[in-house]
C-alpha atoms as a PDB file:
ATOM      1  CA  UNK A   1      -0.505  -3.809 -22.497  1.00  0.00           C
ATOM      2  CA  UNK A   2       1.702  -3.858 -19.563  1.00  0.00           C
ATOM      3  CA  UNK A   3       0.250  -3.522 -15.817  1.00  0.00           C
ATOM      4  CA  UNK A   4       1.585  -0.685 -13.766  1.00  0.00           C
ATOM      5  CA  UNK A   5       2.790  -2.053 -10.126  1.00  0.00           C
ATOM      6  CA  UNK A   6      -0.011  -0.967  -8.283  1.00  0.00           C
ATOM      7  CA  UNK A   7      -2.037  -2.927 -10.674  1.00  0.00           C
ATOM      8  CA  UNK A   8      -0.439  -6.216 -10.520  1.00  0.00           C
ATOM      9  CA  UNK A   9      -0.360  -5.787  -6.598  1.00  0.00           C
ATOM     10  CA  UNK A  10      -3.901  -5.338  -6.843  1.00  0.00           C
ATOM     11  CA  UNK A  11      -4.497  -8.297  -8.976  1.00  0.00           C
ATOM     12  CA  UNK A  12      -1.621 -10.691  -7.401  1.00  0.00           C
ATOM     13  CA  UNK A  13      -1.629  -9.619  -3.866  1.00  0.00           C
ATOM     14  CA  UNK A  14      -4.642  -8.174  -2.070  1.00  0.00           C
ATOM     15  CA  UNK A  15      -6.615 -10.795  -0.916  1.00  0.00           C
ATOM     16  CA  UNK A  16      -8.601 -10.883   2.124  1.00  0.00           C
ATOM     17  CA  UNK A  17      -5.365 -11.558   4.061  1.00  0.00           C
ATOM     18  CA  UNK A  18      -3.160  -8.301   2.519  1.00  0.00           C
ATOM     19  CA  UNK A  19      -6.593  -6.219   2.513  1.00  0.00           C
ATOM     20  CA  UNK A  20      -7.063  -6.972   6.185  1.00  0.00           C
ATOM     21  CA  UNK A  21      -3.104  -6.081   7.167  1.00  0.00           C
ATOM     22  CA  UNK A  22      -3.494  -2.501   5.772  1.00  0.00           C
ATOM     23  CA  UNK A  23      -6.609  -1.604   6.673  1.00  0.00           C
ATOM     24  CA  UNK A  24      -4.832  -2.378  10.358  1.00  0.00           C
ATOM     25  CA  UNK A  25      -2.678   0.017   9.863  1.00  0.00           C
ATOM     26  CA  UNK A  26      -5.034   2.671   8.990  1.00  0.00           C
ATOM     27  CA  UNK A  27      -6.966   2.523  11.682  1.00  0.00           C
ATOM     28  CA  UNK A  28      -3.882   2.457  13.512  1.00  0.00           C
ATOM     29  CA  UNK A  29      -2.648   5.630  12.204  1.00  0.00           C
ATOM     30  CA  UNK A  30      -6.802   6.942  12.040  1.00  0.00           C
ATOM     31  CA  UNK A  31      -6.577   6.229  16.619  1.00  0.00           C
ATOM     32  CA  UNK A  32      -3.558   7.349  17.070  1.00  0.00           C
ATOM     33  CA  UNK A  33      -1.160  11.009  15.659  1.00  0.00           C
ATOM     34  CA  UNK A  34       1.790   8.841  16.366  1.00  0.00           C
ATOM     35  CA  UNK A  35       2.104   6.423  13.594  1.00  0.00           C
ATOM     36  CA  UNK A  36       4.173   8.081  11.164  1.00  0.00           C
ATOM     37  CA  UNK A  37       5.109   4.673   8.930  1.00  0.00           C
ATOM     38  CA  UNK A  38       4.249   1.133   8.263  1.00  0.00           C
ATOM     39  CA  UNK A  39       5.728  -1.188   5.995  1.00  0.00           C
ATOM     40  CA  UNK A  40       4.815  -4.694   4.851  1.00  0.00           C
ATOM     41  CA  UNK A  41       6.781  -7.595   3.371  1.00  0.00           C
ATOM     42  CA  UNK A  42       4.413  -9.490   1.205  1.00  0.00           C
ATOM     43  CA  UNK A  43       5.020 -12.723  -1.044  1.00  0.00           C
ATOM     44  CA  UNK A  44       6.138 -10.445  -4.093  1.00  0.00           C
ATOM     45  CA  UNK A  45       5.183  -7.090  -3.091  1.00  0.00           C
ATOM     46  CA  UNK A  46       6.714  -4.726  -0.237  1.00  0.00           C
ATOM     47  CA  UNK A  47       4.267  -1.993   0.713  1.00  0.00           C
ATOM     48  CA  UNK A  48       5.295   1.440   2.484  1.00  0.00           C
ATOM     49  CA  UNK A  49       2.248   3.474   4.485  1.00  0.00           C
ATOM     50  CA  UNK A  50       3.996   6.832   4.734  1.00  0.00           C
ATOM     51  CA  UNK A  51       1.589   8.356   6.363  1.00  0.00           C
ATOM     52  CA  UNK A  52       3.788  11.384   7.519  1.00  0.00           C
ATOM     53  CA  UNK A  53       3.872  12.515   3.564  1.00  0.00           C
ATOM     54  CA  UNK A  54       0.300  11.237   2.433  1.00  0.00           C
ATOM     55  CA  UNK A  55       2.147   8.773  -0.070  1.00  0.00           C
ATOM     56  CA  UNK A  56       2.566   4.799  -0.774  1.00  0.00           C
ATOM     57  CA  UNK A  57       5.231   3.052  -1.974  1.00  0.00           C
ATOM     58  CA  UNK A  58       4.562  -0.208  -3.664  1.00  0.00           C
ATOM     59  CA  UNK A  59       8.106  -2.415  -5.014  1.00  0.00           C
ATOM     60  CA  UNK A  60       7.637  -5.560  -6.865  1.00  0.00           C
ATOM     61  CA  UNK A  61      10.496  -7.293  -5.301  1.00  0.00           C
ATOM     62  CA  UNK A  62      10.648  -9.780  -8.414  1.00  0.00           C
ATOM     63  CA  UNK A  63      11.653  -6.507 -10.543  1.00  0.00           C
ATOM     64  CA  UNK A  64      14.720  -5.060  -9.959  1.00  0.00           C
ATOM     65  CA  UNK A  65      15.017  -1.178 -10.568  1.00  0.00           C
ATOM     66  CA  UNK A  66      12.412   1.933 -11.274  1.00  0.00           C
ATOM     67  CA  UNK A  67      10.259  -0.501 -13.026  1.00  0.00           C
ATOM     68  CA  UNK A  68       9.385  -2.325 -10.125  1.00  0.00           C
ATOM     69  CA  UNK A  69       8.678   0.913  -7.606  1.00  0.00           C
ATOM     70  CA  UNK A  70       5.628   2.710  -7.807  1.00  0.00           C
ATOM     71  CA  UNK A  71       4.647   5.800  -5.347  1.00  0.00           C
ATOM     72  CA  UNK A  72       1.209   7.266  -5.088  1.00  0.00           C
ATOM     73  CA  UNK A  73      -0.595   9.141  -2.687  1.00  0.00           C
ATOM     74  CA  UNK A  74      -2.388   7.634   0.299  1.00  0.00           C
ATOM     75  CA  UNK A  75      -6.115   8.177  -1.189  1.00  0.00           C
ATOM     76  CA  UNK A  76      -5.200   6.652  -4.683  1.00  0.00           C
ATOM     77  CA  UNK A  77      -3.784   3.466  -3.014  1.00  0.00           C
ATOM     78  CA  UNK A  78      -7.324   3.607   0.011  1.00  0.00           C
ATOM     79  CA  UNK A  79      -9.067   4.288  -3.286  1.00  0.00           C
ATOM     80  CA  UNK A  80      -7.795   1.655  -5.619  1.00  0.00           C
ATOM     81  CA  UNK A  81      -7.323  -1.179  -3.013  1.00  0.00           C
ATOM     82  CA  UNK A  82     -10.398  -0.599  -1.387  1.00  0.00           C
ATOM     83  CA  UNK A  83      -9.776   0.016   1.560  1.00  0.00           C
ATOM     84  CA  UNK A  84     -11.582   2.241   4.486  1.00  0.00           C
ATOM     85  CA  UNK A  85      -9.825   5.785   4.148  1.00  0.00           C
ATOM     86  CA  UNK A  86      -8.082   7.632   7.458  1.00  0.00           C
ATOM     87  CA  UNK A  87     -11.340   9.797   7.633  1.00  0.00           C
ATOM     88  CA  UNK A  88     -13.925   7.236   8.041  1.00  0.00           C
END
């Protein structure tokens, strides 16, 4: 079975390093009504903190097209990277 691209982010990606970078940002955005957007540039992942519309964009940058773009909303991706949420 094939890994969605949150998945293989998950398991390719977050390490201590990535996990640390994001949960920057939302504490950033958690201090402060300001920060609308964030967006990272990983090794094979680019991540997008849209904070303005709740929602997370994740692109594999190795796959080209729909197949490597993934958008879910800002809990899922706290949730499933776990991360501290913009309400703690």
């Amino acid at each position: 079975m094939s890994m969605n691209v949150i998945e293989r982010f998950v398991q390719q990606e977050l390490d201590a390093h990535v996990r640390g970078g994001l949960q920057s940002a939302i504490d950033e955005k958690r201090s402060s009504e300001n920060v609308y957007k964030r967006e990272f540039e990983f090794n094979s992942f680019d991540v997008v903190l849209d904070f303005s519309r709740g929602m997370v964009i994740v692109q594999d940058v190795l796959i080209a097209g729909e197949d490597g773009e993934q958008e879910v909303s800002m809990s899922d991706f706290i949730d499933v990277c776990n991360l501290k949420g913009l309400d703690q």
